[in-house]
C-alpha atoms as a PDB file:
ATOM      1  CA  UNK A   1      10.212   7.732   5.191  1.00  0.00           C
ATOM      2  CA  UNK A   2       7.386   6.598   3.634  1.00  0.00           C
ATOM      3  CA  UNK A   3       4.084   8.758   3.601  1.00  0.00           C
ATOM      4  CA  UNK A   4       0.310   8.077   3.757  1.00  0.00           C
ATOM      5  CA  UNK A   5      -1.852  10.728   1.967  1.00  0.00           C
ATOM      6  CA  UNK A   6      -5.400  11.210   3.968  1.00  0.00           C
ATOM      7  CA  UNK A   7      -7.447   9.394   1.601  1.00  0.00           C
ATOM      8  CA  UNK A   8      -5.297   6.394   1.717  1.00  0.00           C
ATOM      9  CA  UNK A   9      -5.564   6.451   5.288  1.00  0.00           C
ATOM     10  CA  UNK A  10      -9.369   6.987   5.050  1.00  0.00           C
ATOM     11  CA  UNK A  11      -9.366   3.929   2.763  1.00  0.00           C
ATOM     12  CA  UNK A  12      -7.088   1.738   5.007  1.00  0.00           C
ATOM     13  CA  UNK A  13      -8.708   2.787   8.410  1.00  0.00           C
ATOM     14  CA  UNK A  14     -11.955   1.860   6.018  1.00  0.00           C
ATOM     15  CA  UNK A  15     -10.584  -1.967   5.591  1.00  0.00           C
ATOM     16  CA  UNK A  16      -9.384  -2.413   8.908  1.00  0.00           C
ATOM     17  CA  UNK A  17     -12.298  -1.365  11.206  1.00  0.00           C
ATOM     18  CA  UNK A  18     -14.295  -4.922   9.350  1.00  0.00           C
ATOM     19  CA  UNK A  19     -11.060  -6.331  11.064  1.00  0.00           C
ATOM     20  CA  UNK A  20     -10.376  -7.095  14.672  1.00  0.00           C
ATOM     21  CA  UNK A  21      -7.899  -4.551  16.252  1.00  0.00           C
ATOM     22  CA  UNK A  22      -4.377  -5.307  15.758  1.00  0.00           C
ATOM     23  CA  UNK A  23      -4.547  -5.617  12.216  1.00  0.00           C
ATOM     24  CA  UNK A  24      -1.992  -3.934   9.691  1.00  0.00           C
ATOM     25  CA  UNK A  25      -2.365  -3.347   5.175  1.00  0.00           C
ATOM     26  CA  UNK A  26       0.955  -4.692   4.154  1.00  0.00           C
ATOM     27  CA  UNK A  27       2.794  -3.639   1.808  1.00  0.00           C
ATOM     28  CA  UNK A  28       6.011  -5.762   0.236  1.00  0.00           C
ATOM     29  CA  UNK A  29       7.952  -5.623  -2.989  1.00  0.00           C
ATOM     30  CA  UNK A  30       8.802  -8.678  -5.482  1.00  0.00           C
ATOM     31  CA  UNK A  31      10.517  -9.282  -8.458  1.00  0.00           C
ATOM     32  CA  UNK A  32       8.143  -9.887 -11.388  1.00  0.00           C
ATOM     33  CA  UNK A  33       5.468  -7.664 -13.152  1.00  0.00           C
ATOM     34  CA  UNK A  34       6.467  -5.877 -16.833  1.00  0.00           C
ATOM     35  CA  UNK A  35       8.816  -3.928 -15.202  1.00  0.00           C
ATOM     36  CA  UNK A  36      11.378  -6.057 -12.965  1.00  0.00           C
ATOM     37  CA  UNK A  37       9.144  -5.508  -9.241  1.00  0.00           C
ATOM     38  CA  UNK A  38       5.686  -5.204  -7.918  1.00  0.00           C
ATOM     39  CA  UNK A  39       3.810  -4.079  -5.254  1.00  0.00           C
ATOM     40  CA  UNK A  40       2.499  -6.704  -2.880  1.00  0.00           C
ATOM     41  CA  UNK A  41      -0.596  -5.463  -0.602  1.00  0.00           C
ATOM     42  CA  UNK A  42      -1.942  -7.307   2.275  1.00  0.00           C
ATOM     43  CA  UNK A  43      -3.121  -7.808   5.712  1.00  0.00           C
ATOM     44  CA  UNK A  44      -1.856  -9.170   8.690  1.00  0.00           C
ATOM     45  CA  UNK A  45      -2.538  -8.677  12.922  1.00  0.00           C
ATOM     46  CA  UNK A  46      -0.518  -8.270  15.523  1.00  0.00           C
ATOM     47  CA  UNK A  47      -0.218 -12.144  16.257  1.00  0.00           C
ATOM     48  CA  UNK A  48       2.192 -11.763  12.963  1.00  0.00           C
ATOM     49  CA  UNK A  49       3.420  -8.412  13.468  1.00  0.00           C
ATOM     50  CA  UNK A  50       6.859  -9.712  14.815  1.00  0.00           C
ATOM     51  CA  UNK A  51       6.638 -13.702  13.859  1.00  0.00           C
ATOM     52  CA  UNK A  52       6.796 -14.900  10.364  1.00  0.00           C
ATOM     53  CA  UNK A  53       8.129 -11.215   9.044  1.00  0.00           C
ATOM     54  CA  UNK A  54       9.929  -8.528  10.787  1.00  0.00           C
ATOM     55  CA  UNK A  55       7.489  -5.643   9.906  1.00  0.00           C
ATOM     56  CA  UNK A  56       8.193  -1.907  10.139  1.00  0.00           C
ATOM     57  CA  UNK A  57       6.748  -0.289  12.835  1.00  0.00           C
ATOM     58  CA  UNK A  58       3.336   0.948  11.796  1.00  0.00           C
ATOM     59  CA  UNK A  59       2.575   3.924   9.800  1.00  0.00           C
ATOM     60  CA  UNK A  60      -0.126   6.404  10.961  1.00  0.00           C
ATOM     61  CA  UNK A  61      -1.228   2.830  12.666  1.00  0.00           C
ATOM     62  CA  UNK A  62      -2.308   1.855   9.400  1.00  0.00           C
ATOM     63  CA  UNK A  63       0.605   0.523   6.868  1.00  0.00           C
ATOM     64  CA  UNK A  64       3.499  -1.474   7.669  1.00  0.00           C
ATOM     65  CA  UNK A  65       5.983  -2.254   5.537  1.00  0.00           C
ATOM     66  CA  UNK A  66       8.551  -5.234   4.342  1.00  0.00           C
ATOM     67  CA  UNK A  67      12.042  -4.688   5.736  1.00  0.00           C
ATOM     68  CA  UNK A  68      13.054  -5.537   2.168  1.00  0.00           C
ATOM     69  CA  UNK A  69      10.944  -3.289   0.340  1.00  0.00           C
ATOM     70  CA  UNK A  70      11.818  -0.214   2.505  1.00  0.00           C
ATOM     71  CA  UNK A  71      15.035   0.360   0.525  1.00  0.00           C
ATOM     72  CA  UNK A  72      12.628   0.210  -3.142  1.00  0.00           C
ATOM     73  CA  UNK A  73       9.989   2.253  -1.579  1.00  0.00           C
ATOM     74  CA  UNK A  74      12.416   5.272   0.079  1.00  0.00           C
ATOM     75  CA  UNK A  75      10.585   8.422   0.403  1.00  0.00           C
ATOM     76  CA  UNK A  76       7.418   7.194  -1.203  1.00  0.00           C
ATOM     77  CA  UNK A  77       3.706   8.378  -0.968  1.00  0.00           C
ATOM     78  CA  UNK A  78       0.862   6.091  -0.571  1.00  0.00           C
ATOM     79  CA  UNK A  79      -2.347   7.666  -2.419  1.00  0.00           C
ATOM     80  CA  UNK A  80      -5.606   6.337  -3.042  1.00  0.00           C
ATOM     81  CA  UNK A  81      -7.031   7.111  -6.384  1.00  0.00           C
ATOM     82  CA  UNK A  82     -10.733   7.287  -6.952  1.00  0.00           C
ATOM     83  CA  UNK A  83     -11.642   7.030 -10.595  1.00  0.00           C
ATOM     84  CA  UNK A  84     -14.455   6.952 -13.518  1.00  0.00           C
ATOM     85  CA  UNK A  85     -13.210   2.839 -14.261  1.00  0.00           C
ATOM     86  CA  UNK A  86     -12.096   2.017 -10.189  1.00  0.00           C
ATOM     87  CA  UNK A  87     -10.204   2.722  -7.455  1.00  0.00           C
ATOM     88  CA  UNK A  88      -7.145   1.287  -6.205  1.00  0.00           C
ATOM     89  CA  UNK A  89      -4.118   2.086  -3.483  1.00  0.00           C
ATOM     90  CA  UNK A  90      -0.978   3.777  -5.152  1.00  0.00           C
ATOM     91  CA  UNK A  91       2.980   4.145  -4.809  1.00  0.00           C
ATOM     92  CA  UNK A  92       4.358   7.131  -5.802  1.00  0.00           C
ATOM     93  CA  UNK A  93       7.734   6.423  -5.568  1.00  0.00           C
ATOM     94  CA  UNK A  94      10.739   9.105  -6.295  1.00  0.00           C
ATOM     95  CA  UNK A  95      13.199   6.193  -6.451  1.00  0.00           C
ATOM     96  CA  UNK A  96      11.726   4.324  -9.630  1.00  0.00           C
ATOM     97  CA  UNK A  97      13.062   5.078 -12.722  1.00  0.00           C
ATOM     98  CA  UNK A  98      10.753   3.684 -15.051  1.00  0.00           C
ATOM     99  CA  UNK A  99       7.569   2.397 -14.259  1.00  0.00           C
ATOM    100  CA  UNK A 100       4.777  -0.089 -16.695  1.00  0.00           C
ATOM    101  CA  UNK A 101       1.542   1.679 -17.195  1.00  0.00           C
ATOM    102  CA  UNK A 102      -0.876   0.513 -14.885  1.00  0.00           C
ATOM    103  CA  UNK A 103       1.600   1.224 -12.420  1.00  0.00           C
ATOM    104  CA  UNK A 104       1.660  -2.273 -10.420  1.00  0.00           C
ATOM    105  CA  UNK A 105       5.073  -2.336 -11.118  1.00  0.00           C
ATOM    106  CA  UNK A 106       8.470  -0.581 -11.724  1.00  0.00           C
ATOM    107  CA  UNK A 107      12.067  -0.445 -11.885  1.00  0.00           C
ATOM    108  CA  UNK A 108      14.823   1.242  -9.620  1.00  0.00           C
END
């Protein structure tokens, strides 16, 4: 199962109260990106939530993910990193075995 850390959900809940209620951070995998797949991030409400894709059910009632991605993001933890040059939402995922260095993208 994938994880939240509490600043990620801080961050998220952060997002989504500018948002009406109902609305979800996606999170998806594709191929591409200097390492064969990327993280895709995103929104989307509950008017969605069960049309166009067949979302997980929601995480800390923040994070859903892609169906498809689950399998790439197994056991994962979703951090958010506050730093000197930025901040930004993070996968650290125990099922990639190599990763590029800016870490938008890896390879299982």
């Amino acid at each position: 199962m994938t994880s939240i850390t509490q600043s990620a959900r801080d961050y998220m809940k952060g997002i989504l109260k500018h948002r009406y209620r109902g609305t979800y951070v996606t999170l998806g995998v594709k191929s591409g990106g200097c390492s064969g797949f990327q993280y895709v991030w995103g929104l989307t409400d509950d008017k969605n939530y069960n049309n166009n894709v067949k979302w997980s059910k929601p995480i800390d009632d923040v994070l859903v993910l892609d169906p498809l991605a689950e399998m790439y993001i197994l056991d994962s933890e979703v951090d958010y990193i506050t730093e000197l040059g930025g901040s930004y939402l993070t996968v650290k995922n125990p099922t990639a075995a190599s990763s590029c260095g800016c870490g938008e993208s890896f390879s299982v």
